[in-house]
PDB file of N, CA and C in Angstrom:
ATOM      1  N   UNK A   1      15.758  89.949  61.822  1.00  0.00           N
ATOM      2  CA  UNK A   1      16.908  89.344  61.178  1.00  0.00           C
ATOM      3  C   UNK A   1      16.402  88.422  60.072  1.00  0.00           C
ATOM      4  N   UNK A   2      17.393  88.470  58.904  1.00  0.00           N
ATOM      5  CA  UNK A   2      16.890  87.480  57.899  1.00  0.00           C
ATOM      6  C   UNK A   2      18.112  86.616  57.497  1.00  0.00           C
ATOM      7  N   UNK A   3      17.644  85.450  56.532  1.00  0.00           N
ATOM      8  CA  UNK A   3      18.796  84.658  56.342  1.00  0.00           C
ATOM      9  C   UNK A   3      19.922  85.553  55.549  1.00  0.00           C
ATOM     10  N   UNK A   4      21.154  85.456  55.130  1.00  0.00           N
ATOM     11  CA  UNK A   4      22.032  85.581  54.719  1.00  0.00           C
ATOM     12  C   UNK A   4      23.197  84.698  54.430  1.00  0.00           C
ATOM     13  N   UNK A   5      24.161  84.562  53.323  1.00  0.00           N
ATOM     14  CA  UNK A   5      25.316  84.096  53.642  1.00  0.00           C
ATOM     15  C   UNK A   5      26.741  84.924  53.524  1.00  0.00           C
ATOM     16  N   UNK A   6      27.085  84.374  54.006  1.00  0.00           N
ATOM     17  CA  UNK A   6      28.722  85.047  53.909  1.00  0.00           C
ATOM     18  C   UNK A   6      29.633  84.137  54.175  1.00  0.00           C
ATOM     19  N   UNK A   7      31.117  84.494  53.550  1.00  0.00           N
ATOM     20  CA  UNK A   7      31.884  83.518  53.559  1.00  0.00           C
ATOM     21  C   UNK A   7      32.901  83.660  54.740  1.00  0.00           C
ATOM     22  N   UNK A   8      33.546  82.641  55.006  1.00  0.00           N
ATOM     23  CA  UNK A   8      34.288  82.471  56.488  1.00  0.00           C
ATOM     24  C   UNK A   8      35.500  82.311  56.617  1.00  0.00           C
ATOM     25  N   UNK A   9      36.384  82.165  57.283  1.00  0.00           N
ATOM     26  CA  UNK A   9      37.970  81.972  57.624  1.00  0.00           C
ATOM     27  C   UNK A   9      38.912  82.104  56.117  1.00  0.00           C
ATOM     28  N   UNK A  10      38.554  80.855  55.724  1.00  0.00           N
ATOM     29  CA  UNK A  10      39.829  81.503  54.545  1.00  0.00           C
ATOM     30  C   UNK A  10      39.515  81.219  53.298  1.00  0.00           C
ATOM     31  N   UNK A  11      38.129  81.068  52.979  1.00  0.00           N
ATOM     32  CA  UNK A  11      37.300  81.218  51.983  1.00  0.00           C
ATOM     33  C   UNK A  11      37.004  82.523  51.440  1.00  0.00           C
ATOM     34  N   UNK A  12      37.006  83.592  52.366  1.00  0.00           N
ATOM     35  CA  UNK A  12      36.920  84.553  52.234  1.00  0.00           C
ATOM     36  C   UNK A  12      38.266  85.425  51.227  1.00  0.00           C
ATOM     37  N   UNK A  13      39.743  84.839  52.233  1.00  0.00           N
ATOM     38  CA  UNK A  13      40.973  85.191  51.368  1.00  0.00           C
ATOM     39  C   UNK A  13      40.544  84.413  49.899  1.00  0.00           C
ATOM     40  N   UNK A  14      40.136  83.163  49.307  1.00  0.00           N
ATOM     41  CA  UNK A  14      40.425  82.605  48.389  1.00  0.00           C
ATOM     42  C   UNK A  14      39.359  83.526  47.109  1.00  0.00           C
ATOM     43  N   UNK A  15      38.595  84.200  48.039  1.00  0.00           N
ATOM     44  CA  UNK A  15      37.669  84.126  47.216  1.00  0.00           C
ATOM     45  C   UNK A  15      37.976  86.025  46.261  1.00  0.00           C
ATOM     46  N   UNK A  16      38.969  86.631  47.044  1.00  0.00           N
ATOM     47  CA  UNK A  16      39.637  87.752  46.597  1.00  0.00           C
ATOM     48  C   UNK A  16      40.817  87.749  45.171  1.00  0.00           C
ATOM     49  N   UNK A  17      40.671  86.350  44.946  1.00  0.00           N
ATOM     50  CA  UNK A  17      41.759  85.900  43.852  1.00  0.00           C
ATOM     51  C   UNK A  17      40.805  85.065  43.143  1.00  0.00           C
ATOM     52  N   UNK A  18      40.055  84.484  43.485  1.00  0.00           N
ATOM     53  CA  UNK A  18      39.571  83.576  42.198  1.00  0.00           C
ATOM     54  C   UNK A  18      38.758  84.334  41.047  1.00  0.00           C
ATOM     55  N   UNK A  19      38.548  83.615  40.332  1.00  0.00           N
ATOM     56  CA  UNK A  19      37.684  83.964  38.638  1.00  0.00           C
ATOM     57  C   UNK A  19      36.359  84.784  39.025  1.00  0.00           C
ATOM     58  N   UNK A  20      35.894  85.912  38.285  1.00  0.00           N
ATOM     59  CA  UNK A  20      34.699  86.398  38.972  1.00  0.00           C
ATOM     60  C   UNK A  20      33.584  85.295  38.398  1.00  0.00           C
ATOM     61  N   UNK A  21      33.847  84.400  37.381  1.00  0.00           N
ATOM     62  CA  UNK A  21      32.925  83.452  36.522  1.00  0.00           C
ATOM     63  C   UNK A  21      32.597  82.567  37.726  1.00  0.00           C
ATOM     64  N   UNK A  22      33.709  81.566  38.297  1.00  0.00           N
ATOM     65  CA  UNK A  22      33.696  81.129  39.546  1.00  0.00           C
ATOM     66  C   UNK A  22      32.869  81.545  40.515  1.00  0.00           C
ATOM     67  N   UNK A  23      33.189  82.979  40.864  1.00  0.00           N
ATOM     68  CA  UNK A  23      32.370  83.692  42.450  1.00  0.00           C
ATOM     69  C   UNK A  23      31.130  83.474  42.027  1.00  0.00           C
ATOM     70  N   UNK A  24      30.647  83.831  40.865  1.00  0.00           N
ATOM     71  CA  UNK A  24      29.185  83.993  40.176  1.00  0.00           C
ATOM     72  C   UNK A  24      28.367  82.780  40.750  1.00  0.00           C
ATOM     73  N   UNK A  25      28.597  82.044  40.349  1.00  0.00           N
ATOM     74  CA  UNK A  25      28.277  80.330  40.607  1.00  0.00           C
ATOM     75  C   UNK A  25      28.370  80.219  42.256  1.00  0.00           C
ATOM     76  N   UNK A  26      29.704  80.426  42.820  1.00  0.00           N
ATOM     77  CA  UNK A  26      29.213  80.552  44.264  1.00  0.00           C
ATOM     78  C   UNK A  26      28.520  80.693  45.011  1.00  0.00           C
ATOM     79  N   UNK A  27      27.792  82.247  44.440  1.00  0.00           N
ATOM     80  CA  UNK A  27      27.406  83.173  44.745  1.00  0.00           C
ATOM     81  C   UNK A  27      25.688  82.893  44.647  1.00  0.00           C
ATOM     82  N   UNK A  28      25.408  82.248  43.239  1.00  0.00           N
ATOM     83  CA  UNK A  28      24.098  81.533  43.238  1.00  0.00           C
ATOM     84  C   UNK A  28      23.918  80.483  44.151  1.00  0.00           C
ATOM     85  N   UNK A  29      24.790  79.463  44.162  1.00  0.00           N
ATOM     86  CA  UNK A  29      24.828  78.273  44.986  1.00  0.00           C
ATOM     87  C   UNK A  29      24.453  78.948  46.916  1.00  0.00           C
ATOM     88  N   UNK A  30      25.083  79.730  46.516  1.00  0.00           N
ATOM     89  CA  UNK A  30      24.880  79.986  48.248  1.00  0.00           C
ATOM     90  C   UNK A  30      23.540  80.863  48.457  1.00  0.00           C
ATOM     91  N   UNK A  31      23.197  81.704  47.400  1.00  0.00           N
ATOM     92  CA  UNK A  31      21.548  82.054  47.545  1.00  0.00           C
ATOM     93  C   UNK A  31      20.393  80.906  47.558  1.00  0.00           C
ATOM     94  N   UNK A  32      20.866  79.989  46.700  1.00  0.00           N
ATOM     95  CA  UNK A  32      19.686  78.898  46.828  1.00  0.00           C
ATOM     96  C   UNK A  32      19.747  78.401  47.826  1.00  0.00           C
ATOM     97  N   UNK A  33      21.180  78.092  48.769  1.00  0.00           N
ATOM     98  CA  UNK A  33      20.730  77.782  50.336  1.00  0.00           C
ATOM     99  C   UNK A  33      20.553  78.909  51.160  1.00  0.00           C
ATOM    100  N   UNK A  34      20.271  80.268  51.007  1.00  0.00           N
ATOM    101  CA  UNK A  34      19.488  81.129  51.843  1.00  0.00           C
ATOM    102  C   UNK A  34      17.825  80.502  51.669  1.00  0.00           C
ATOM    103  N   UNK A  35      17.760  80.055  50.567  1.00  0.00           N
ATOM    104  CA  UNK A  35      16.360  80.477  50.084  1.00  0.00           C
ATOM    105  C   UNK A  35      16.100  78.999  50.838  1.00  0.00           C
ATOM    106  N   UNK A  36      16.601  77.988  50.592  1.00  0.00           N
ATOM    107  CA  UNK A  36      16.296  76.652  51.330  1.00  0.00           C
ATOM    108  C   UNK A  36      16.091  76.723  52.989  1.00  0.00           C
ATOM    109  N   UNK A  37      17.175  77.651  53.274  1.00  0.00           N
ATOM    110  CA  UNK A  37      17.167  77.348  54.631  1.00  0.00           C
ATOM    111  C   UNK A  37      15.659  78.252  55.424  1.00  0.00           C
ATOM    112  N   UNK A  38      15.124  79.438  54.588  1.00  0.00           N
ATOM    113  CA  UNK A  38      14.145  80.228  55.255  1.00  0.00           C
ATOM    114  C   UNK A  38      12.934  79.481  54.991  1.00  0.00           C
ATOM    115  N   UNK A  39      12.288  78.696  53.806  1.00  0.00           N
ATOM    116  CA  UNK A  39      11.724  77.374  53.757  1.00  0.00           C
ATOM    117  C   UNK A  39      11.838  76.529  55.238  1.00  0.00           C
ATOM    118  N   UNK A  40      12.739  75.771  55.447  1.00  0.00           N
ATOM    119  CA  UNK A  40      13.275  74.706  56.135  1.00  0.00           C
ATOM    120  C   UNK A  40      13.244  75.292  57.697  1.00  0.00           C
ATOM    121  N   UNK A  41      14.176  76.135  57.970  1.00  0.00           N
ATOM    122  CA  UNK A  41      13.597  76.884  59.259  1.00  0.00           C
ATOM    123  C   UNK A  41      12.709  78.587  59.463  1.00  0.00           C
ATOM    124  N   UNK A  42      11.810  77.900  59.233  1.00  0.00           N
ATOM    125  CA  UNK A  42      10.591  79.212  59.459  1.00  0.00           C
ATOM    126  C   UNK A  42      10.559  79.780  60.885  1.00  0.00           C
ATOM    127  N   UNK A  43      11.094  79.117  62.226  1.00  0.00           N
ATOM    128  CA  UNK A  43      10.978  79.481  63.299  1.00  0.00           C
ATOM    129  C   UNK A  43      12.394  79.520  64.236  1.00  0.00           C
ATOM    130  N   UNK A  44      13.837  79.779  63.457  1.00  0.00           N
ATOM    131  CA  UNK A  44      14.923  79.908  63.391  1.00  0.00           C
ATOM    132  C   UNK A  44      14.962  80.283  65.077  1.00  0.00           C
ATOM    133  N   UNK A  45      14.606  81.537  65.377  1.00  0.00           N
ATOM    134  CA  UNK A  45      14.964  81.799  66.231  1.00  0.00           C
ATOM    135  C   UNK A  45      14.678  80.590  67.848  1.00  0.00           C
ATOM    136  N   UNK A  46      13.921  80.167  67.563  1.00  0.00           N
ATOM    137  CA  UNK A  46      13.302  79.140  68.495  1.00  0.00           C
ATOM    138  C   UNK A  46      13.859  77.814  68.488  1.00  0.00           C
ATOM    139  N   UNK A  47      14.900  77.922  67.330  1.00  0.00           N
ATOM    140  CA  UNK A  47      15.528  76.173  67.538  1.00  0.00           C
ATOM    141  C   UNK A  47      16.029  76.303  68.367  1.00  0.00           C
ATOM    142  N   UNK A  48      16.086  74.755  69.100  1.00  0.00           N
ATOM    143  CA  UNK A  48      16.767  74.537  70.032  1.00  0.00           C
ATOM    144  C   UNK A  48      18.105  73.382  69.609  1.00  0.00           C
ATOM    145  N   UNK A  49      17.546  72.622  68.101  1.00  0.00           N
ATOM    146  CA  UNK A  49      17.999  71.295  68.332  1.00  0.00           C
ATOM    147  C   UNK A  49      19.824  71.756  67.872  1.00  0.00           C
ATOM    148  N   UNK A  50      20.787  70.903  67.433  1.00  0.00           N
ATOM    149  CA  UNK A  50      22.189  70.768  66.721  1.00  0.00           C
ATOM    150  C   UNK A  50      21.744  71.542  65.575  1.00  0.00           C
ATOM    151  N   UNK A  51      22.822  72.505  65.297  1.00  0.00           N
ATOM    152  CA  UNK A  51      23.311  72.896  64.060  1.00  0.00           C
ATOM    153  C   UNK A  51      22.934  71.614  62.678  1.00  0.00           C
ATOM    154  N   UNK A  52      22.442  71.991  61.446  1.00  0.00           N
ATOM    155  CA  UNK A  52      22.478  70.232  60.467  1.00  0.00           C
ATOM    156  C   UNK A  52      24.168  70.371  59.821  1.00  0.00           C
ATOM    157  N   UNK A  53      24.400  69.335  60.148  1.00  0.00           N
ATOM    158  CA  UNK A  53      25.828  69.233  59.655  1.00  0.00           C
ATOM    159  C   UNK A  53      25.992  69.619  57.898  1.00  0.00           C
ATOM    160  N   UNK A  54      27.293  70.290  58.284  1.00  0.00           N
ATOM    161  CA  UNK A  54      27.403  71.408  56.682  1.00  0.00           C
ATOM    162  C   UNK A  54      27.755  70.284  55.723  1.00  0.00           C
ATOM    163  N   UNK A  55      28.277  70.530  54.395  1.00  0.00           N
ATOM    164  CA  UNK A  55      28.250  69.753  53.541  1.00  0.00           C
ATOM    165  C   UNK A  55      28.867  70.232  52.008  1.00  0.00           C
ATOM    166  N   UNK A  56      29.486  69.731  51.635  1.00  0.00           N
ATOM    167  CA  UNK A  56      30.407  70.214  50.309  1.00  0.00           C
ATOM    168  C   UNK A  56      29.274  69.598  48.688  1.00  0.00           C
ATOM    169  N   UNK A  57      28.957  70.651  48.049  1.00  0.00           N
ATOM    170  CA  UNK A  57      29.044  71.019  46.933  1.00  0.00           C
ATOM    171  C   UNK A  57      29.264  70.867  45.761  1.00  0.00           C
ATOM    172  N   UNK A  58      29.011  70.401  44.738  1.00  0.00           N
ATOM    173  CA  UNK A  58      29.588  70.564  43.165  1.00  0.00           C
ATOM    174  C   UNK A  58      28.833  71.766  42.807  1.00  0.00           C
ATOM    175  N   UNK A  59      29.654  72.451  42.399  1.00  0.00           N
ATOM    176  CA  UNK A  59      29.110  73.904  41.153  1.00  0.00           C
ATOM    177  C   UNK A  59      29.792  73.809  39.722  1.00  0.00           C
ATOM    178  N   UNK A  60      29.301  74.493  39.157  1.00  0.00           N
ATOM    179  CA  UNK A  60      30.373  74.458  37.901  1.00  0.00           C
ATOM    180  C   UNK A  60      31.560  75.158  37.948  1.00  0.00           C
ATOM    181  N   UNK A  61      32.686  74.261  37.647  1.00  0.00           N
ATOM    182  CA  UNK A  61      34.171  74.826  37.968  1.00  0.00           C
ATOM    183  C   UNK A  61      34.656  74.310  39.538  1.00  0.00           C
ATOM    184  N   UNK A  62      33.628  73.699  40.234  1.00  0.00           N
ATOM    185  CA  UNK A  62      34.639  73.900  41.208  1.00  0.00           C
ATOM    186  C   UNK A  62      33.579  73.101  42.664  1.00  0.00           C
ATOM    187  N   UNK A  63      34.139  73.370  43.695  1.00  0.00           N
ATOM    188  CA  UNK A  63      33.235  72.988  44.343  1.00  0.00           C
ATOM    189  C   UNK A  63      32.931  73.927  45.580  1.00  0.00           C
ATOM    190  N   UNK A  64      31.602  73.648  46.639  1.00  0.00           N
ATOM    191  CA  UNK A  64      31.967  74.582  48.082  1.00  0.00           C
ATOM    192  C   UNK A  64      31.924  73.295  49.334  1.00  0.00           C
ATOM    193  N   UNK A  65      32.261  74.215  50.634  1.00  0.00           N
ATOM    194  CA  UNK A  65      31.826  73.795  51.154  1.00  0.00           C
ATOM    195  C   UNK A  65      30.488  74.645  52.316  1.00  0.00           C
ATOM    196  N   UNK A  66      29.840  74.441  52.681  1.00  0.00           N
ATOM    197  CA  UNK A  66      29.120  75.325  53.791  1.00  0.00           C
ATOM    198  C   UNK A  66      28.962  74.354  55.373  1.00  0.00           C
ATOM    199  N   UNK A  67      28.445  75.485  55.689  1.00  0.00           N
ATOM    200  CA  UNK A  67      27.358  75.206  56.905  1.00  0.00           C
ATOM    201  C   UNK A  67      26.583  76.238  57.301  1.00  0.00           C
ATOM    202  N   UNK A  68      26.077  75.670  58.261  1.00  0.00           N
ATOM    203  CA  UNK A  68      24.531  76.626  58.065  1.00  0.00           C
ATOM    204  C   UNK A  68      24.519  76.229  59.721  1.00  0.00           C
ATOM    205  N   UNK A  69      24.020  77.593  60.228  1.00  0.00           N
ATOM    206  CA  UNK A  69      23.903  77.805  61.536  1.00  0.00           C
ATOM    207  C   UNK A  69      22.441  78.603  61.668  1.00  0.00           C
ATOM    208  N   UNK A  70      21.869  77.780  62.135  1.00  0.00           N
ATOM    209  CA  UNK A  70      20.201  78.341  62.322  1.00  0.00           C
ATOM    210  C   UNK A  70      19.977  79.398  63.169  1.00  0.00           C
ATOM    211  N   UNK A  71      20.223  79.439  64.302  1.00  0.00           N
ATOM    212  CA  UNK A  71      19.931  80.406  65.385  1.00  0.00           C
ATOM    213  C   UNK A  71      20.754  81.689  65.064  1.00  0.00           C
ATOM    214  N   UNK A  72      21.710  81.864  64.311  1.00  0.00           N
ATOM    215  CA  UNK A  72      22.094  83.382  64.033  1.00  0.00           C
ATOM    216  C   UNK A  72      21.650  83.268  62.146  1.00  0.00           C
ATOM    217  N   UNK A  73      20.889  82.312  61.275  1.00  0.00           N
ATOM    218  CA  UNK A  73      20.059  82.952  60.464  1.00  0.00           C
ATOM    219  C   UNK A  73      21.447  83.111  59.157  1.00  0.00           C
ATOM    220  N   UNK A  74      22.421  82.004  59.400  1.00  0.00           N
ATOM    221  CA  UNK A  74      23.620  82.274  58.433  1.00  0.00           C
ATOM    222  C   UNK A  74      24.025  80.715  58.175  1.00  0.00           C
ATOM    223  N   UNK A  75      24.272  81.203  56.500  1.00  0.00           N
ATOM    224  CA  UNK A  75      24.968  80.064  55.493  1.00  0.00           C
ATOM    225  C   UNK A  75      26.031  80.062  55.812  1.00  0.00           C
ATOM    226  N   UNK A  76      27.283  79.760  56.169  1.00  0.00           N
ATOM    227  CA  UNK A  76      28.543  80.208  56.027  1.00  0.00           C
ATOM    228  C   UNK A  76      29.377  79.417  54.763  1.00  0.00           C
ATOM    229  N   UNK A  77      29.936  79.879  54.118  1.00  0.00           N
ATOM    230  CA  UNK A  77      30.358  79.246  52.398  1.00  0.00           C
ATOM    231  C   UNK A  77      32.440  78.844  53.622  1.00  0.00           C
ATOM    232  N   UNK A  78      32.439  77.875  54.065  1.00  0.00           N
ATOM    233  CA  UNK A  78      33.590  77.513  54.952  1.00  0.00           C
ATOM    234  C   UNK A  78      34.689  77.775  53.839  1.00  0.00           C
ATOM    235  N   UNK A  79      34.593  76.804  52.618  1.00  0.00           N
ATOM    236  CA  UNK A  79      35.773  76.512  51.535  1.00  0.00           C
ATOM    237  C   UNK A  79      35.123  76.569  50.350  1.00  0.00           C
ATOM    238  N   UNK A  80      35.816  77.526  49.503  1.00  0.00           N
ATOM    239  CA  UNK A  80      35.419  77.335  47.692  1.00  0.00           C
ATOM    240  C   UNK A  80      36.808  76.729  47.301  1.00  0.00           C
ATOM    241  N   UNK A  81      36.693  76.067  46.067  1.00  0.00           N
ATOM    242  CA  UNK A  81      37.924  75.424  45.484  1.00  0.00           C
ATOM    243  C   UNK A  81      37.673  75.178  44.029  1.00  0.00           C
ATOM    244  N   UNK A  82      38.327  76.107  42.910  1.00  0.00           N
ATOM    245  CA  UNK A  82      37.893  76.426  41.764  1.00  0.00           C
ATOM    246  C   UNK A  82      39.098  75.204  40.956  1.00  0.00           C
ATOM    247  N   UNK A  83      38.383  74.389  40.686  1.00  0.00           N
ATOM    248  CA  UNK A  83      39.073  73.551  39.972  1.00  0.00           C
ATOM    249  C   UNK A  83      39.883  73.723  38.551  1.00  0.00           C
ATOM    250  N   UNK A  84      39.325  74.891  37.736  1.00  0.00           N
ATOM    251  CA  UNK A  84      39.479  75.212  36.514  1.00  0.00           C
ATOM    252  C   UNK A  84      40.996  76.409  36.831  1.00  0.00           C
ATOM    253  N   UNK A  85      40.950  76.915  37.747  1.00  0.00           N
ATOM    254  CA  UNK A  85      42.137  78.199  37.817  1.00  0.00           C
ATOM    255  C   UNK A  85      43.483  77.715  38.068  1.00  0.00           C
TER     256      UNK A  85
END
């Protein structure tokens, strides 16, 4: 298994209507925390400790929110909110 993100509950609906300029930016933002988190936990499967509490975002246009769940190896993008649309 490797890191990944994907988006969740109703981030997912928002994200079927917003700007593709918007998703773009998302879309980077949430690769650089794949890429942070496989850095940061190298031995994923073996944590034991709390989830690190998720955390909201500035991108351009807009903002996210995530969290990140170590032991299943996923970003989850919770809320995007495109300020410009």
């Amino acid at each position: 298994m490797s890191w990944k993100w994907e988006y969740a509950f109703s981030a997912e609906a928002a994200a079927r209507t917003a700007p593709a300029s918007f998703l773009r930016e998302v879309e980077k933002k949430a690769d650089e925390l794949v890429r942070m988190c496989e850095v940061a936990y190298l031995h994923s499967s073996d944590h034991q400790e709390l989830d690190p509490k998720g955390s909201t975002l500035t991108i351009p246009g807009g903002m996210i929110t995530y969290q990140i769940v170590v032991r299943r190896q996923r970003v989850y993008i919770m809320q995007i909110t495109d300020l410009e649309w």
